[in-house]
Protein backbone atom coordinates (compact mmCIF):
# COMPACT_ATOMS: atom_id res chain seq x y z
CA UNK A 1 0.00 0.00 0.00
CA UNK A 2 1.19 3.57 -0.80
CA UNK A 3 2.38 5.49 2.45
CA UNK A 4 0.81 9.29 1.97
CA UNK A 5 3.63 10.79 4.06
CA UNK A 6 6.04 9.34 1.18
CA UNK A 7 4.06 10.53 -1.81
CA UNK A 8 3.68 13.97 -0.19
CA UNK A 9 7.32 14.17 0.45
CA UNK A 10 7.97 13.38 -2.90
CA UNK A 11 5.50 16.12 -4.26
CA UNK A 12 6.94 18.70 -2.01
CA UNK A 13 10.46 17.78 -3.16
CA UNK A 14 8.95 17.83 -7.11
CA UNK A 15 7.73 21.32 -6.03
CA UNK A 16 10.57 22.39 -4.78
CA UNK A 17 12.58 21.38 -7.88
CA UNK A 18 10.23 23.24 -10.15
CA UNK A 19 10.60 26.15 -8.38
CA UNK A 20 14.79 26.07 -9.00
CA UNK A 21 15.62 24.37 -5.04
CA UNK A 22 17.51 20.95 -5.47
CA UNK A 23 19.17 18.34 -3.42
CA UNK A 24 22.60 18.65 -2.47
CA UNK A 25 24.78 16.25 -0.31
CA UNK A 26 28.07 17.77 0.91
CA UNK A 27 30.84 15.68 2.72
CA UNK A 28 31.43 17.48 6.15
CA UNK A 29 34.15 15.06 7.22
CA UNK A 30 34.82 11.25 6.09
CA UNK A 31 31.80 9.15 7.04
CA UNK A 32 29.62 12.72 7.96
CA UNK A 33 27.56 13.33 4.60
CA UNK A 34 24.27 16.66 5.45
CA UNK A 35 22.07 16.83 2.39
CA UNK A 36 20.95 20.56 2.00
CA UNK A 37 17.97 22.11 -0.20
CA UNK A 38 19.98 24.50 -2.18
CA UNK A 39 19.09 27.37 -5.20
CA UNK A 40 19.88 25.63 -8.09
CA UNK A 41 22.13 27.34 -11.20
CA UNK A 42 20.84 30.20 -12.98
CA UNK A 43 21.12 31.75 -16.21
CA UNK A 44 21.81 35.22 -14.61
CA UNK A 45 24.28 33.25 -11.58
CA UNK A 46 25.59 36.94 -11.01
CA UNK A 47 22.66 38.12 -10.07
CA UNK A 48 21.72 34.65 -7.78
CA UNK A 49 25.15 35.61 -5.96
CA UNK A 50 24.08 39.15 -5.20
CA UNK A 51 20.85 37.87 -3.53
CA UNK A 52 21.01 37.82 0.42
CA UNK A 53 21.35 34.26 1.69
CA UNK A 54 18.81 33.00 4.46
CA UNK A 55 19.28 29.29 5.99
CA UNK A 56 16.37 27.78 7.13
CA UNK A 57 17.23 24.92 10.06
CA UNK A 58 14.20 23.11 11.24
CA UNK A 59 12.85 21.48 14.35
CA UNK A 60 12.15 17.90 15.45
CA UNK A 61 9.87 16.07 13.81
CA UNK A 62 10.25 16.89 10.31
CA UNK A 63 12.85 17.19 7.76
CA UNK A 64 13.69 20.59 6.14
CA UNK A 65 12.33 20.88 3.10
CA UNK A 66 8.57 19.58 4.58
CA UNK A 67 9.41 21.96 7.28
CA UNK A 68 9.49 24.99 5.70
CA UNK A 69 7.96 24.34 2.48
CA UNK A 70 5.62 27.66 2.42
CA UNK A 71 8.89 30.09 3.77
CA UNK A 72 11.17 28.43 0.82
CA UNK A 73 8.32 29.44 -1.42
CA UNK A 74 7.81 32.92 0.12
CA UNK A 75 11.14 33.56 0.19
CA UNK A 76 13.44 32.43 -2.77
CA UNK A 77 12.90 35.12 -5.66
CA UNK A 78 14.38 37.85 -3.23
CA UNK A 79 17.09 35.38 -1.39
CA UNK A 80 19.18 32.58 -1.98
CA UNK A 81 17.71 30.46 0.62
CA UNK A 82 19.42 26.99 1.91
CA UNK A 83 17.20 24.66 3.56
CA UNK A 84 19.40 21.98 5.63
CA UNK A 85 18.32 18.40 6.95
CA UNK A 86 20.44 18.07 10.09
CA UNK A 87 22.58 15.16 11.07
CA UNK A 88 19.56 12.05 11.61
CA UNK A 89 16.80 13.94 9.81
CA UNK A 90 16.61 13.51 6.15
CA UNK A 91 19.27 12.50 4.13
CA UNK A 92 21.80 13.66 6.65
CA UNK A 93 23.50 11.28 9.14
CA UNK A 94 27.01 10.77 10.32
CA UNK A 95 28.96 7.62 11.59
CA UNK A 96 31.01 10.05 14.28
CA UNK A 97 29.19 9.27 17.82
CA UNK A 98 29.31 12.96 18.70
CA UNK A 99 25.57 14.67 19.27
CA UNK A 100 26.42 17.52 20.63
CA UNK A 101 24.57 20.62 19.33
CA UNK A 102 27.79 22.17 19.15
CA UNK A 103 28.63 19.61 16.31
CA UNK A 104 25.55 20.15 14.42
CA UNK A 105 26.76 23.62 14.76
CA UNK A 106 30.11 22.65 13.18
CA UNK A 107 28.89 20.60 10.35
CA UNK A 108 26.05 22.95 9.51
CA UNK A 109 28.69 25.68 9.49
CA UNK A 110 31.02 23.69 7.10
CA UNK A 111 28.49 22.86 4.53
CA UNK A 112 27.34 26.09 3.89
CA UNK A 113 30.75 27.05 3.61
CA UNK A 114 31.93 24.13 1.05
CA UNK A 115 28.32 25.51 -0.98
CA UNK A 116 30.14 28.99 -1.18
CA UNK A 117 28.21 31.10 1.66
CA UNK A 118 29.89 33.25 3.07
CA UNK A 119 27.63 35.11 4.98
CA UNK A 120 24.01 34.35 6.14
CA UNK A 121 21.16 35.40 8.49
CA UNK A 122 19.92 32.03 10.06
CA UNK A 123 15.62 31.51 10.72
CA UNK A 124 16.19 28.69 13.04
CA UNK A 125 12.81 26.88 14.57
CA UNK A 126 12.85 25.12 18.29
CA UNK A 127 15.73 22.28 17.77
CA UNK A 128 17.30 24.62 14.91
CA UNK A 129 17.13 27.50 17.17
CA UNK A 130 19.50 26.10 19.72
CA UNK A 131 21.60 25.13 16.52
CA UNK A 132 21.72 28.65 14.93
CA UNK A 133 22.62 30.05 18.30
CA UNK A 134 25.48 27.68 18.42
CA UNK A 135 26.39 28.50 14.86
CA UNK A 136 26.10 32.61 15.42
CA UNK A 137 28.57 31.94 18.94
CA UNK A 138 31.20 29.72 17.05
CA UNK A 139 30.97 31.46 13.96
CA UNK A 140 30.42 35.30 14.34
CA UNK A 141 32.02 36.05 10.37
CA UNK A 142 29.61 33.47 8.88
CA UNK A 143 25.86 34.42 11.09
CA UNK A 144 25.18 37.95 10.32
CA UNK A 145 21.55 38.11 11.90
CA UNK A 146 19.09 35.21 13.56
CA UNK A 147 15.83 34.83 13.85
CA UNK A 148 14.72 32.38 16.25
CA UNK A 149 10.90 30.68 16.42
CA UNK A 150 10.02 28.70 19.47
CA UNK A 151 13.38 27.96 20.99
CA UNK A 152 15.57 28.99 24.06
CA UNK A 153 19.28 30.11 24.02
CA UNK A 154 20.23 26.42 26.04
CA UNK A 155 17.52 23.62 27.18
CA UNK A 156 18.99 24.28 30.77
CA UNK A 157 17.12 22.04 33.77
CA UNK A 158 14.95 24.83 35.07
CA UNK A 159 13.45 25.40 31.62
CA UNK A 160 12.99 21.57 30.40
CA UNK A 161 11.19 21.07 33.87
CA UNK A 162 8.73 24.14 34.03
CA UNK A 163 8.12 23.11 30.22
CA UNK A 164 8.02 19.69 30.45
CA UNK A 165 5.37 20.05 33.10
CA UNK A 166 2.78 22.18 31.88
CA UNK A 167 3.00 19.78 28.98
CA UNK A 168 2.01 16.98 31.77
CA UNK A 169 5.41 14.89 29.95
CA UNK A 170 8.65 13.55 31.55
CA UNK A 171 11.10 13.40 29.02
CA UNK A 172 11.27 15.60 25.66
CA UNK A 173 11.51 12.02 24.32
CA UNK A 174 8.46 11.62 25.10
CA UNK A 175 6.69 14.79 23.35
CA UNK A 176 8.96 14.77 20.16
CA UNK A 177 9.80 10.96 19.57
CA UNK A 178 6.46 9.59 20.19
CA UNK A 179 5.75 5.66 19.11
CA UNK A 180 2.20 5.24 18.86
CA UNK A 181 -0.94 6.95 16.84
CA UNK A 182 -1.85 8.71 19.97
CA UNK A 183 1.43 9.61 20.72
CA UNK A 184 1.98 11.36 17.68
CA UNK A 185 -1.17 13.00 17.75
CA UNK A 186 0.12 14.99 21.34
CA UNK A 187 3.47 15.91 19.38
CA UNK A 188 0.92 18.01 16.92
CA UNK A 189 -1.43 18.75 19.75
CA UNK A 190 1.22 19.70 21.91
CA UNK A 191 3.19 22.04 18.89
CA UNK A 192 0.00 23.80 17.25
CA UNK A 193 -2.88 26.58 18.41
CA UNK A 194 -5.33 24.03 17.18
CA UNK A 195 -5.16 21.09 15.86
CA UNK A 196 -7.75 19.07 13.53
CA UNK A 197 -9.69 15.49 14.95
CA UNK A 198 -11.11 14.75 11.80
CA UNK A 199 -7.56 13.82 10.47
CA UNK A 200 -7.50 10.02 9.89
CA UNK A 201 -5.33 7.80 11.92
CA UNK A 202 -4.08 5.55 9.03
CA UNK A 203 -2.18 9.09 8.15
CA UNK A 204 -0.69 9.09 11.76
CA UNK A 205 0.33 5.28 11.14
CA UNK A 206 1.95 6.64 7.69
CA UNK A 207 3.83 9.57 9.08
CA UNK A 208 5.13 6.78 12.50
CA UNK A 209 6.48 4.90 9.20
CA UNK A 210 8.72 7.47 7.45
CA UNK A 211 9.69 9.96 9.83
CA UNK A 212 11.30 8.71 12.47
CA UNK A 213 14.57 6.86 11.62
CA UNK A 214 17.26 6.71 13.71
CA UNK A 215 15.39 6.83 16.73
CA UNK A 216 18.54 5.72 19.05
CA UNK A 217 20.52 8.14 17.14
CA UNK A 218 17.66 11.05 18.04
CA UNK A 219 17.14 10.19 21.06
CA UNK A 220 20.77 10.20 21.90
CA UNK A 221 20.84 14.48 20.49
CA UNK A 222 17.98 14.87 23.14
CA UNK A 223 20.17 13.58 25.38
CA UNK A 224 23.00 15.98 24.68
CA UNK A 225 20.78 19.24 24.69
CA UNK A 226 20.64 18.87 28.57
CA UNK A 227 22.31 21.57 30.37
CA UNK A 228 22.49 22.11 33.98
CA UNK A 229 21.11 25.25 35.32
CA UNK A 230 25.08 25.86 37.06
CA UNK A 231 26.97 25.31 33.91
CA UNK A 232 25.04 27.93 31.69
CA UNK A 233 26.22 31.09 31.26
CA UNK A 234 23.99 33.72 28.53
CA UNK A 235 26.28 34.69 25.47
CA UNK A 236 26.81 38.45 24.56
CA UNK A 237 25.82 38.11 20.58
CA UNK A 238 26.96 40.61 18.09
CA UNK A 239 24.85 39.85 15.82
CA UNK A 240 20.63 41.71 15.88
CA UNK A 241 18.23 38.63 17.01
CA UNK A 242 14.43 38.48 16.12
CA UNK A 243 12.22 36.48 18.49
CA UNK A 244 9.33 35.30 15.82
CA UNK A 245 6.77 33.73 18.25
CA UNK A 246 3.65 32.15 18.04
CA UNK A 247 1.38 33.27 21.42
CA UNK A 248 0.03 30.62 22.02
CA UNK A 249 2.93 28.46 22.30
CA UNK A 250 2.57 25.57 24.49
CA UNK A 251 6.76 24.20 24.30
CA UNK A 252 7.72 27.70 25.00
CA UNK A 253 5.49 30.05 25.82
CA UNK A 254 5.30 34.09 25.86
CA UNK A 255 7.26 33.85 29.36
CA UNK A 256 10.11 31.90 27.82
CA UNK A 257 10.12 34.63 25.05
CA UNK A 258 10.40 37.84 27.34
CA UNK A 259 12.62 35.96 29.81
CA UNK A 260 14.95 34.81 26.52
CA UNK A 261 14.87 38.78 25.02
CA UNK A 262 15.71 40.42 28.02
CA UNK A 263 18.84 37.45 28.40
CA UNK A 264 19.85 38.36 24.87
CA UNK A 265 19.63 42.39 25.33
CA UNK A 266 19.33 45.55 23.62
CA UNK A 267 20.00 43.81 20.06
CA UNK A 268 17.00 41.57 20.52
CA UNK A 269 13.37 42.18 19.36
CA UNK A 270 10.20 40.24 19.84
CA UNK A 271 7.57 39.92 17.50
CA UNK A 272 4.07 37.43 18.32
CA UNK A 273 1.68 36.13 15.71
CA UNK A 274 -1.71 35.44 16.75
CA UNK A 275 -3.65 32.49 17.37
CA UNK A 276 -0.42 30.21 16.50
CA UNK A 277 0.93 27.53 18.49
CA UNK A 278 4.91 26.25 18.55
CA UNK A 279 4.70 25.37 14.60
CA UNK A 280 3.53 28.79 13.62
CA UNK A 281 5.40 28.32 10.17
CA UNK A 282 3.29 25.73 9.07
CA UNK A 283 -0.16 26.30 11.07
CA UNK A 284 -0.34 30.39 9.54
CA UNK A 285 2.22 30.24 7.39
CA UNK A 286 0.76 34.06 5.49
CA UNK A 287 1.14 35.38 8.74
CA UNK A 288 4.52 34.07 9.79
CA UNK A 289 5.97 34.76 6.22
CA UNK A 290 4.42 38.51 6.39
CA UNK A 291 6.17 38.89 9.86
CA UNK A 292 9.64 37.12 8.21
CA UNK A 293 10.30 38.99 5.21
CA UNK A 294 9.58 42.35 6.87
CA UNK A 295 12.19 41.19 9.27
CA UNK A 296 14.53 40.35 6.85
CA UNK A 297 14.39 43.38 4.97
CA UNK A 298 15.65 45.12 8.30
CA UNK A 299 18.55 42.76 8.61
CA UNK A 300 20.02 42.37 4.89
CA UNK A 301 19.43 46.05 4.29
């Protein structure tokens, strides 16, 4: 029987082609291989290299290119946008046993290097959040600007357990690697404002199939995104920060947004988009992508 998470990905990544984005997998370091959604050749490639580049890094829970789908489409005749699948999501993987995000940092950074960017603004959404604030620490000359969606500087103790609470869950692997129909269903309850109960469970059953591989593997970068409350210390970024949040985010809520702009100082600014859970981008995607490119405008100007 056909799997409809598997024919959808397939039309999205037909779509995608169409619309000049293609596959492309870039050795980070012997046995480390992170495919990345990237603007394919032009006719005009000076004008394609003049074009501000935006990287989109995605969450838990789905790759990159179903991730941000609608932003890639909202985005690319005005940017060169680069959509990555991080290590164990996608078509990314790597046979080092590191899981820090510090690495994912690292290897992010070094792809978009070896694809010729030089300089980027990052959108980064929950799990790519924490990435792209890795990546703007390590790499100041490479992360020009962020904007961050639903995610916190470091998943320190205090902040896991106040979330993980309210969500009535004990482990994160619990809310974002769930096993069961029911399970899954939570993950989307639990990440949007509202979410549908007319959608069929055989759907559920098809999405359990395809998208979660390397559980072990995802589990184990879970695992490493722990940070006790004692070892944290906030970073002083150069680099202007927008806080895109949905407010009525149940992961992270408004607190964790004011709390997170008022660690990250004068350079940060928080914008809310109404009636939107955690997945804002793909629950009002007009809205988010209104709120986006205004913000980018500011920061490549």
């Amino acid at each position: 029987m056909v799997n409809f998470v598997t024919v959808l990905k397939s039309l999205v990544q037909t779509l995608m082609k169409f619309n000049g984005i293609k596959p492309k997998k870039v050795e980070i370091e012997p046995g480390t291989v992170m495919n990345f959604w990237v603007p394919a050749k032009s006719k005009n490639e000076e004008e394609e290299t003049q074009k501000p580049n935006v990287v989109l890094v995605h969450p838990f829970g789905l790759d990159g290119i179903l991730n941000w789908t609608f932003q890639v489409l909202a985005l690319k005749s005005r940017y060169s946008v680069y959509v990555p699948d991080l290590l164990f999501f996608g078509d990314s993987a790597t046979a080092a046993g590191k899981r820090s995000p510090e690495f994912q940092a690292e290897c992010l950074a070094t792809g978009l290097r070896k694809l010729g960017v030089e300089k980027c603004v990052v959108v980064g959404l929950s799990y790519g959040g924490m990435i792209g604030f890795q990546m703007a620490k390590m790499y100041p000359d490479l992360v020009a600007a962020m904007v961050v969606s639903g995610s916190v500087e470091a998943l320190t103790e205090s902040i896991s357990r106040r979330s993980l609470e309210k969500l009535g869950f004990r482990r994160w692997s619990e809310v974002l690697m769930p096993t069961t129909v029911e399970g899954l269903k939570d993950m989307f309850r639990v990440g949007t404002y509202w979410f549908p109960s007319w959608i069929p469970n055989w759907i559920f059953e098809d999405y359990l199939e395809v998208m979660f591989s390397h559980r072990k593997e995802r589990e184990e970068l879970l695992e490493a995104l722990a940070v006790r409350d004692e070892d944290f210390t906030p970073y002083h970024y150069h680099q202007r920060i927008y806080l895109l949040w949905g407010d009525s985010d149940k992961i992270f809520d408004l607190e964790v947004a004011h709390n997170l702009k008022e660690q990250l100082g004068e350079k940060a600014k928080l914008e809310c988009i109404k009636e939107a859970g955690h997945l804002s981008q793909l629950e009002r995607p007009f809205a988010f992508n209104a709120h986006l490119k205004q913000i980018l405008v500011s920061l490549t100007a």
